[in-house]
PDB file of N, CA and C in Angstrom:
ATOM      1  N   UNK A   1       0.578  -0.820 -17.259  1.00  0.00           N
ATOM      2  CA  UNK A   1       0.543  -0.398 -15.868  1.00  0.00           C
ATOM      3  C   UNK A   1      -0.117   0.987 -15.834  1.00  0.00           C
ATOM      4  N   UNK A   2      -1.220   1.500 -15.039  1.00  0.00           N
ATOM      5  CA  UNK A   2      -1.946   2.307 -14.739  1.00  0.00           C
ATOM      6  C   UNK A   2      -0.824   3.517 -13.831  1.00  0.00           C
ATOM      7  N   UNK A   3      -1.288   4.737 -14.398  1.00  0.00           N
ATOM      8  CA  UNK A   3      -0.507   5.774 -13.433  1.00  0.00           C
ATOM      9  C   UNK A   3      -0.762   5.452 -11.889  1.00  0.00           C
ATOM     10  N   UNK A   4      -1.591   5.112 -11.390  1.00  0.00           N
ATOM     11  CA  UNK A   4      -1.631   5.005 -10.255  1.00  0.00           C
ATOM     12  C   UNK A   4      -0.930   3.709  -9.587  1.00  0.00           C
ATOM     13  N   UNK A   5      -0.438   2.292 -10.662  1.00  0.00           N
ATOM     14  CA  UNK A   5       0.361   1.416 -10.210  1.00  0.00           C
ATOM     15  C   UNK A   5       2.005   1.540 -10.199  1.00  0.00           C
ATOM     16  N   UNK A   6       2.144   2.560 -11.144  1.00  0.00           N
ATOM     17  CA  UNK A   6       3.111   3.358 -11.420  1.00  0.00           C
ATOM     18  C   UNK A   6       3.851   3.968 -10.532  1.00  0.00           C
ATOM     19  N   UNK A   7       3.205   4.960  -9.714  1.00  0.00           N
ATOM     20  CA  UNK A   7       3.170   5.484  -8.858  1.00  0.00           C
ATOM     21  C   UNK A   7       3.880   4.648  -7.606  1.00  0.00           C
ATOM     22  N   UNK A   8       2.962   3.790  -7.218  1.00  0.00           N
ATOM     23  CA  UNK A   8       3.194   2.783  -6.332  1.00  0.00           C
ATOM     24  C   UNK A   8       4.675   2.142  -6.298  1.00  0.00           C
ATOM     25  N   UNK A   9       4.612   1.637  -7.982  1.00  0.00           N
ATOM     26  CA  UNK A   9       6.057   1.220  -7.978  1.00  0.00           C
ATOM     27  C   UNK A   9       7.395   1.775  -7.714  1.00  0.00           C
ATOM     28  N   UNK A  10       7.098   3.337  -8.131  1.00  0.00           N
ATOM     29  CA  UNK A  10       7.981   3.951  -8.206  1.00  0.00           C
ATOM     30  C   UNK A  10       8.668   4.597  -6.475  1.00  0.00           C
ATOM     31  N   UNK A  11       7.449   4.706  -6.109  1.00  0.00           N
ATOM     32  CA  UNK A  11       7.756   5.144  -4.713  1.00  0.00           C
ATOM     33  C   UNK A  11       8.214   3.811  -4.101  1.00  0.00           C
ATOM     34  N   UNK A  12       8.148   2.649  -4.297  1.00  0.00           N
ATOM     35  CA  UNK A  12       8.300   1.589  -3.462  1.00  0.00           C
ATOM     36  C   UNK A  12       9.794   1.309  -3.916  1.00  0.00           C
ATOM     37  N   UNK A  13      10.747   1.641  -5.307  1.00  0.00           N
ATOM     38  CA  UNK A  13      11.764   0.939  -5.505  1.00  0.00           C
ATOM     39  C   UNK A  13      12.390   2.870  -4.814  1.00  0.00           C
ATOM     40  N   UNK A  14      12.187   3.566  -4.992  1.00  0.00           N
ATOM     41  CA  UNK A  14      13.037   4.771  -4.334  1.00  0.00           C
ATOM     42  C   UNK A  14      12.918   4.333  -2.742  1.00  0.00           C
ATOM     43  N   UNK A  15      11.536   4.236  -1.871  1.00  0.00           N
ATOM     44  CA  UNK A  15      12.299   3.705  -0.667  1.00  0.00           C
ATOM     45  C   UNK A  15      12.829   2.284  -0.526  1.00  0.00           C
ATOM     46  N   UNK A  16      12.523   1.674  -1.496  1.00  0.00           N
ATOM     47  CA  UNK A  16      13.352  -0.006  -1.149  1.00  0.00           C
ATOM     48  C   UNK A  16      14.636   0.131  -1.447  1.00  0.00           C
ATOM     49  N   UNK A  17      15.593   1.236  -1.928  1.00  0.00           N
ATOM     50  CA  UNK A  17      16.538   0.717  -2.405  1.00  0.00           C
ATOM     51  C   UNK A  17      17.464   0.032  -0.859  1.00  0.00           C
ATOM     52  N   UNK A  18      17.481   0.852   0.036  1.00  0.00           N
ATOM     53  CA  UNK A  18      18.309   0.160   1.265  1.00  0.00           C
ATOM     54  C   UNK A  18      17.508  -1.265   1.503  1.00  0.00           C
ATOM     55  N   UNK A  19      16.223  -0.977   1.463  1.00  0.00           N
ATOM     56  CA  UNK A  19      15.891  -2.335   2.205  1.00  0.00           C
ATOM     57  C   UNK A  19      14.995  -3.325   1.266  1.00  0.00           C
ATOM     58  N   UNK A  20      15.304  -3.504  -0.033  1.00  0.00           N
ATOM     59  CA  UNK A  20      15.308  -3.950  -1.299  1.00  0.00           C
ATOM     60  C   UNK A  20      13.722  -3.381  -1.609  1.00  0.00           C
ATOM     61  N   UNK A  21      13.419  -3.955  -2.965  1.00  0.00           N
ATOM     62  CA  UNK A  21      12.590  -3.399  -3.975  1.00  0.00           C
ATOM     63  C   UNK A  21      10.711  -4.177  -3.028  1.00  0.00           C
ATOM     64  N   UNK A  22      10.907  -5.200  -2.585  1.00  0.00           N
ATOM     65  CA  UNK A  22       9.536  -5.929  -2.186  1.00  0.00           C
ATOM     66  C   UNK A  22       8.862  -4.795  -1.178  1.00  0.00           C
ATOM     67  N   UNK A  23      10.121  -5.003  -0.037  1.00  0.00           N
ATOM     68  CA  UNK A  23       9.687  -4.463   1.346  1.00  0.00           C
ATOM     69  C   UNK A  23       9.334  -2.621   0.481  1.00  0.00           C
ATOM     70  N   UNK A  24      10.090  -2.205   0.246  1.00  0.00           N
ATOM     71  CA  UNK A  24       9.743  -0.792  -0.198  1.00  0.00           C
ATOM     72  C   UNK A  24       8.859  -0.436  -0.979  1.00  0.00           C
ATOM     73  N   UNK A  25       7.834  -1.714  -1.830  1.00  0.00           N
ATOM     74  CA  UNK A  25       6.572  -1.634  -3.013  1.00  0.00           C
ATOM     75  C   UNK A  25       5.750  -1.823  -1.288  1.00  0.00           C
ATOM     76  N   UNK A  26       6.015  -2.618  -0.620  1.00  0.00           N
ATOM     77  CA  UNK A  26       5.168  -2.765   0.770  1.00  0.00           C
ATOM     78  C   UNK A  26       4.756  -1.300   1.457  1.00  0.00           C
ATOM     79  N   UNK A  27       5.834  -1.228   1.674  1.00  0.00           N
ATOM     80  CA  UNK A  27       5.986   0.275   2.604  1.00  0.00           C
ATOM     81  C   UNK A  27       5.031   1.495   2.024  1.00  0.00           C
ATOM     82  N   UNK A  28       5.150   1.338   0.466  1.00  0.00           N
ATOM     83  CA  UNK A  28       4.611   2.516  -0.391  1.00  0.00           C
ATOM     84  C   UNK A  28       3.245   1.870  -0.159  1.00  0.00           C
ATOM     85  N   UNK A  29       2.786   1.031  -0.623  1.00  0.00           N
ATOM     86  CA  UNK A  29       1.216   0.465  -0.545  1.00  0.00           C
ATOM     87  C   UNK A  29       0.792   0.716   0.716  1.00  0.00           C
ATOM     88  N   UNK A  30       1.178   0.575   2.280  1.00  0.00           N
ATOM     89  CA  UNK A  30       0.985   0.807   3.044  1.00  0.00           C
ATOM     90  C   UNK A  30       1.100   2.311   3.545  1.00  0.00           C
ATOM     91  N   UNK A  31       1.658   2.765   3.132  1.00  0.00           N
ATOM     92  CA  UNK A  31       1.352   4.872   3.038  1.00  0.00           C
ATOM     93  C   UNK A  31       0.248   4.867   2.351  1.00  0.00           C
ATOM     94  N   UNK A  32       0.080   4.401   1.223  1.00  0.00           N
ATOM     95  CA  UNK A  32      -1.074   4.731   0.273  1.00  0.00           C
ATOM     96  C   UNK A  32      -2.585   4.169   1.095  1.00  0.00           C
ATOM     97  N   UNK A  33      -2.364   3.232   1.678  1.00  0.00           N
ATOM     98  CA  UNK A  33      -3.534   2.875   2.249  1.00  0.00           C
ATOM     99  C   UNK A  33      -3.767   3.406   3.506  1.00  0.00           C
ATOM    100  N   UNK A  34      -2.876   4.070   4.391  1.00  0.00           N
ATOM    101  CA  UNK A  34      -3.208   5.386   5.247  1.00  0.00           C
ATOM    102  C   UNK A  34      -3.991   6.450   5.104  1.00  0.00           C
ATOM    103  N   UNK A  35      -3.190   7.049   3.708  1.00  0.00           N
ATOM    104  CA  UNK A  35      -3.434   8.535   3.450  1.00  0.00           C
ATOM    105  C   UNK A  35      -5.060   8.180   2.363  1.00  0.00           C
ATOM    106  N   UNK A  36      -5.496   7.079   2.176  1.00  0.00           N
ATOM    107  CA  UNK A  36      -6.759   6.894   1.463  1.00  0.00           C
ATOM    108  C   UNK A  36      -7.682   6.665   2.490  1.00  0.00           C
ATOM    109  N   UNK A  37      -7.273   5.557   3.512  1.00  0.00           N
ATOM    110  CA  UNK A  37      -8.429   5.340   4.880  1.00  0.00           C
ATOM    111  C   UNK A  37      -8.579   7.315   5.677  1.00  0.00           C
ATOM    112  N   UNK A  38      -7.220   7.872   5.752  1.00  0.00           N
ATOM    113  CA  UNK A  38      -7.465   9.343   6.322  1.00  0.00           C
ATOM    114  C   UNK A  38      -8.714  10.292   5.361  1.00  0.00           C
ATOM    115  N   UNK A  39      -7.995  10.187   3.666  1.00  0.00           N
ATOM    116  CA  UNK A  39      -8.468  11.113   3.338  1.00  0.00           C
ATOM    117  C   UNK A  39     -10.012  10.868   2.468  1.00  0.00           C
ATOM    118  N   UNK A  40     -10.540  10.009   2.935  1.00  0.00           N
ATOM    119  CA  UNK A  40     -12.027   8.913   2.431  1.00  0.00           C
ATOM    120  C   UNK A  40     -12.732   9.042   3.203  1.00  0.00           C
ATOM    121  N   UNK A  41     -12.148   9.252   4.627  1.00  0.00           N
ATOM    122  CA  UNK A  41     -13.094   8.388   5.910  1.00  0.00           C
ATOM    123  C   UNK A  41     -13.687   6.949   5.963  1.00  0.00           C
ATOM    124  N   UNK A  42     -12.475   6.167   5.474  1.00  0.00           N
ATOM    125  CA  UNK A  42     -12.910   5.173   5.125  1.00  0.00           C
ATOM    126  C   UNK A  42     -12.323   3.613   5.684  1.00  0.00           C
ATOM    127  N   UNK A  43     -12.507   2.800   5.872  1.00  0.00           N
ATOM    128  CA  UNK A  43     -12.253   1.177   6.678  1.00  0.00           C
ATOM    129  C   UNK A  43     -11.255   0.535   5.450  1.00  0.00           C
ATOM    130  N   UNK A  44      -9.896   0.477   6.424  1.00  0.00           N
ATOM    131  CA  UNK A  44      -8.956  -0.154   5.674  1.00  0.00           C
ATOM    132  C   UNK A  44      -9.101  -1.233   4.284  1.00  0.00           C
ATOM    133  N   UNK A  45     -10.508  -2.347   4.600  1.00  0.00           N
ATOM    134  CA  UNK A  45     -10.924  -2.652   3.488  1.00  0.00           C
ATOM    135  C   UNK A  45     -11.344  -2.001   2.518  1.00  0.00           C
ATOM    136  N   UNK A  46     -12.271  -0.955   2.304  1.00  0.00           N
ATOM    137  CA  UNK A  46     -12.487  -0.114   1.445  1.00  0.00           C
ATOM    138  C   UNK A  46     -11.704   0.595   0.801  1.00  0.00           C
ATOM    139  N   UNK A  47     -10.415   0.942   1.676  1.00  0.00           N
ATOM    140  CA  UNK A  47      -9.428   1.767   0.922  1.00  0.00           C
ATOM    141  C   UNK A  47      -8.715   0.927   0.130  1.00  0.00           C
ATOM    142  N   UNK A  48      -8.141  -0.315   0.416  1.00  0.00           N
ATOM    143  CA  UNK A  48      -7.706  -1.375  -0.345  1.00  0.00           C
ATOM    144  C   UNK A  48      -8.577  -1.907  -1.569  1.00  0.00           C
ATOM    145  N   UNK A  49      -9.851  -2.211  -1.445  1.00  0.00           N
ATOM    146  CA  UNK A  49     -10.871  -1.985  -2.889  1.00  0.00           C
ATOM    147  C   UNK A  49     -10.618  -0.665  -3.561  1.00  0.00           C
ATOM    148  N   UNK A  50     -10.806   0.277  -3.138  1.00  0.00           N
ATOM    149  CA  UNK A  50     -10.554   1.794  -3.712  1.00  0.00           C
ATOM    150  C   UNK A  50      -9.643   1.889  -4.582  1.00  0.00           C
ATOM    151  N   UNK A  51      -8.101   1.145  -4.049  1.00  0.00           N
ATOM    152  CA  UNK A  51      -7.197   1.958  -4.716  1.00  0.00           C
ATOM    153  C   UNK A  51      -6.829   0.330  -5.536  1.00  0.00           C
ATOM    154  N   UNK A  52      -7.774  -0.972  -5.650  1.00  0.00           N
ATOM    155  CA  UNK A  52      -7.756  -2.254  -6.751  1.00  0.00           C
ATOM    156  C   UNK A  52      -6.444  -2.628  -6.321  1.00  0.00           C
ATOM    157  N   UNK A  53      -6.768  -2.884  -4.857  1.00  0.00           N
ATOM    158  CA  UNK A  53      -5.401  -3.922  -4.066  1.00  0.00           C
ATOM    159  C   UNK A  53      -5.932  -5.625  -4.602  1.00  0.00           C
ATOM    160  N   UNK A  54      -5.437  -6.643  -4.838  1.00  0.00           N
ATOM    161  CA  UNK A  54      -6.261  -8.014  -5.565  1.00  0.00           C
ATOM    162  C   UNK A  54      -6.572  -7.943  -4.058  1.00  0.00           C
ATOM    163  N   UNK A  55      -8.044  -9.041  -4.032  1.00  0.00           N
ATOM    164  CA  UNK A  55      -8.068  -9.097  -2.875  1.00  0.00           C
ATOM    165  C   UNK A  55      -7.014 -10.178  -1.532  1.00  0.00           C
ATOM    166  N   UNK A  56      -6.630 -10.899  -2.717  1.00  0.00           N
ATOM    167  CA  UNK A  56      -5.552 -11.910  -2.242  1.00  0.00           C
ATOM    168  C   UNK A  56      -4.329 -11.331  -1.509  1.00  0.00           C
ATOM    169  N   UNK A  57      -4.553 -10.102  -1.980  1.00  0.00           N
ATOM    170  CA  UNK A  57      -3.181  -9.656  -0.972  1.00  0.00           C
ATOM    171  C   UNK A  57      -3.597  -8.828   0.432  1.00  0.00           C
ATOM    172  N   UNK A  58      -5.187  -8.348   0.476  1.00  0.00           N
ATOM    173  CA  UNK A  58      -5.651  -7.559   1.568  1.00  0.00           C
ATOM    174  C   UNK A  58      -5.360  -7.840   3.003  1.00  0.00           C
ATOM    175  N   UNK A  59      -4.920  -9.689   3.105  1.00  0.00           N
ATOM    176  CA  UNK A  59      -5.186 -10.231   4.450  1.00  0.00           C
ATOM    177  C   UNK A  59      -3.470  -9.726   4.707  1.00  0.00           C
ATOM    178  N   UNK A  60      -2.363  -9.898   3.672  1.00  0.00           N
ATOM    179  CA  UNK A  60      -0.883  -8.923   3.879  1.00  0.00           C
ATOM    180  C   UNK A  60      -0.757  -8.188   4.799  1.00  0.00           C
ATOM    181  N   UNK A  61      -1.419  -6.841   3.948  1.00  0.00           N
ATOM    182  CA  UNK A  61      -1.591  -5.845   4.373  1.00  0.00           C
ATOM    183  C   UNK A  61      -2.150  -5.284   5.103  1.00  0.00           C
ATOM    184  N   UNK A  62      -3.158  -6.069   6.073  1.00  0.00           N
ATOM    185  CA  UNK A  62      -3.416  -5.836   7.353  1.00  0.00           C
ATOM    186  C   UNK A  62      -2.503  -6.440   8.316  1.00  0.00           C
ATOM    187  N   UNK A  63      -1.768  -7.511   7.862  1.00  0.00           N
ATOM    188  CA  UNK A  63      -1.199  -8.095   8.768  1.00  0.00           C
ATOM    189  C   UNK A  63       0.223  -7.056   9.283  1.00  0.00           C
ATOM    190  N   UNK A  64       0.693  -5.864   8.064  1.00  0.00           N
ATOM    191  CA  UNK A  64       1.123  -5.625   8.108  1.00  0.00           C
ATOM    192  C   UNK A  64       0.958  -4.192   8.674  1.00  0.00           C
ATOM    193  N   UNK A  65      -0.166  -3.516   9.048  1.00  0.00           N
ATOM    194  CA  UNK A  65      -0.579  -2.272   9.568  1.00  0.00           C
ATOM    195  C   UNK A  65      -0.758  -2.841  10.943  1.00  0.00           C
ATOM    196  N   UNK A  66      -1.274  -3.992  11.455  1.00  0.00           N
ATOM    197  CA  UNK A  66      -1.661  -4.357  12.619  1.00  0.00           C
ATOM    198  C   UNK A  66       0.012  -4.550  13.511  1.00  0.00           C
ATOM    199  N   UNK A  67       0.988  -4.694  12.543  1.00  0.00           N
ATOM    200  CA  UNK A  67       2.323  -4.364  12.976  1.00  0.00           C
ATOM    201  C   UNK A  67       2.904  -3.568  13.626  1.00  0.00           C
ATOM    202  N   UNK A  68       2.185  -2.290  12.881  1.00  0.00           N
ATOM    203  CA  UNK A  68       3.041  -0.497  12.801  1.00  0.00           C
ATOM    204  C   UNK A  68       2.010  -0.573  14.299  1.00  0.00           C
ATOM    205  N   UNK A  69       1.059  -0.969  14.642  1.00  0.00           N
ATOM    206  CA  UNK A  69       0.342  -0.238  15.646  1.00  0.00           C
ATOM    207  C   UNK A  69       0.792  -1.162  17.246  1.00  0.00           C
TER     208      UNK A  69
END
């Protein structure tokens, strides 16, 4: 596992612990793909290539930002 998947994990099981380990690896991937589209200037797809989201999971994770908004 790469420091940067690491990362991910780690922040996702510290906020999942109330609302278990999935939703909180979610939550963290989805900060991470904020603060990369903010700090890139860059289109949610790109930030998800950027930070080697598979692409199988990209259609998720929009489904899941198109949520928050």
């Amino acid at each position: 596992m790469d420091n940067f998947s690491k990362q991910i994990y780690e922040a996702g099981i510290n906020d999942g612990r109330a609302e278990g380990k999935a939703e909180g690896i979610s939550e963290a991937t989805i900060r991470f793909i904020k603060n990369t589209m903010l700090s890139d200037s860059c289109s949610v797809d790109q930030a998800m290539v950027n930070l080697h989201i598979p692409p199988e999971e990209h259609q998720y994770f929009k489904d899941l930002l198109a949520k928050e908004q």
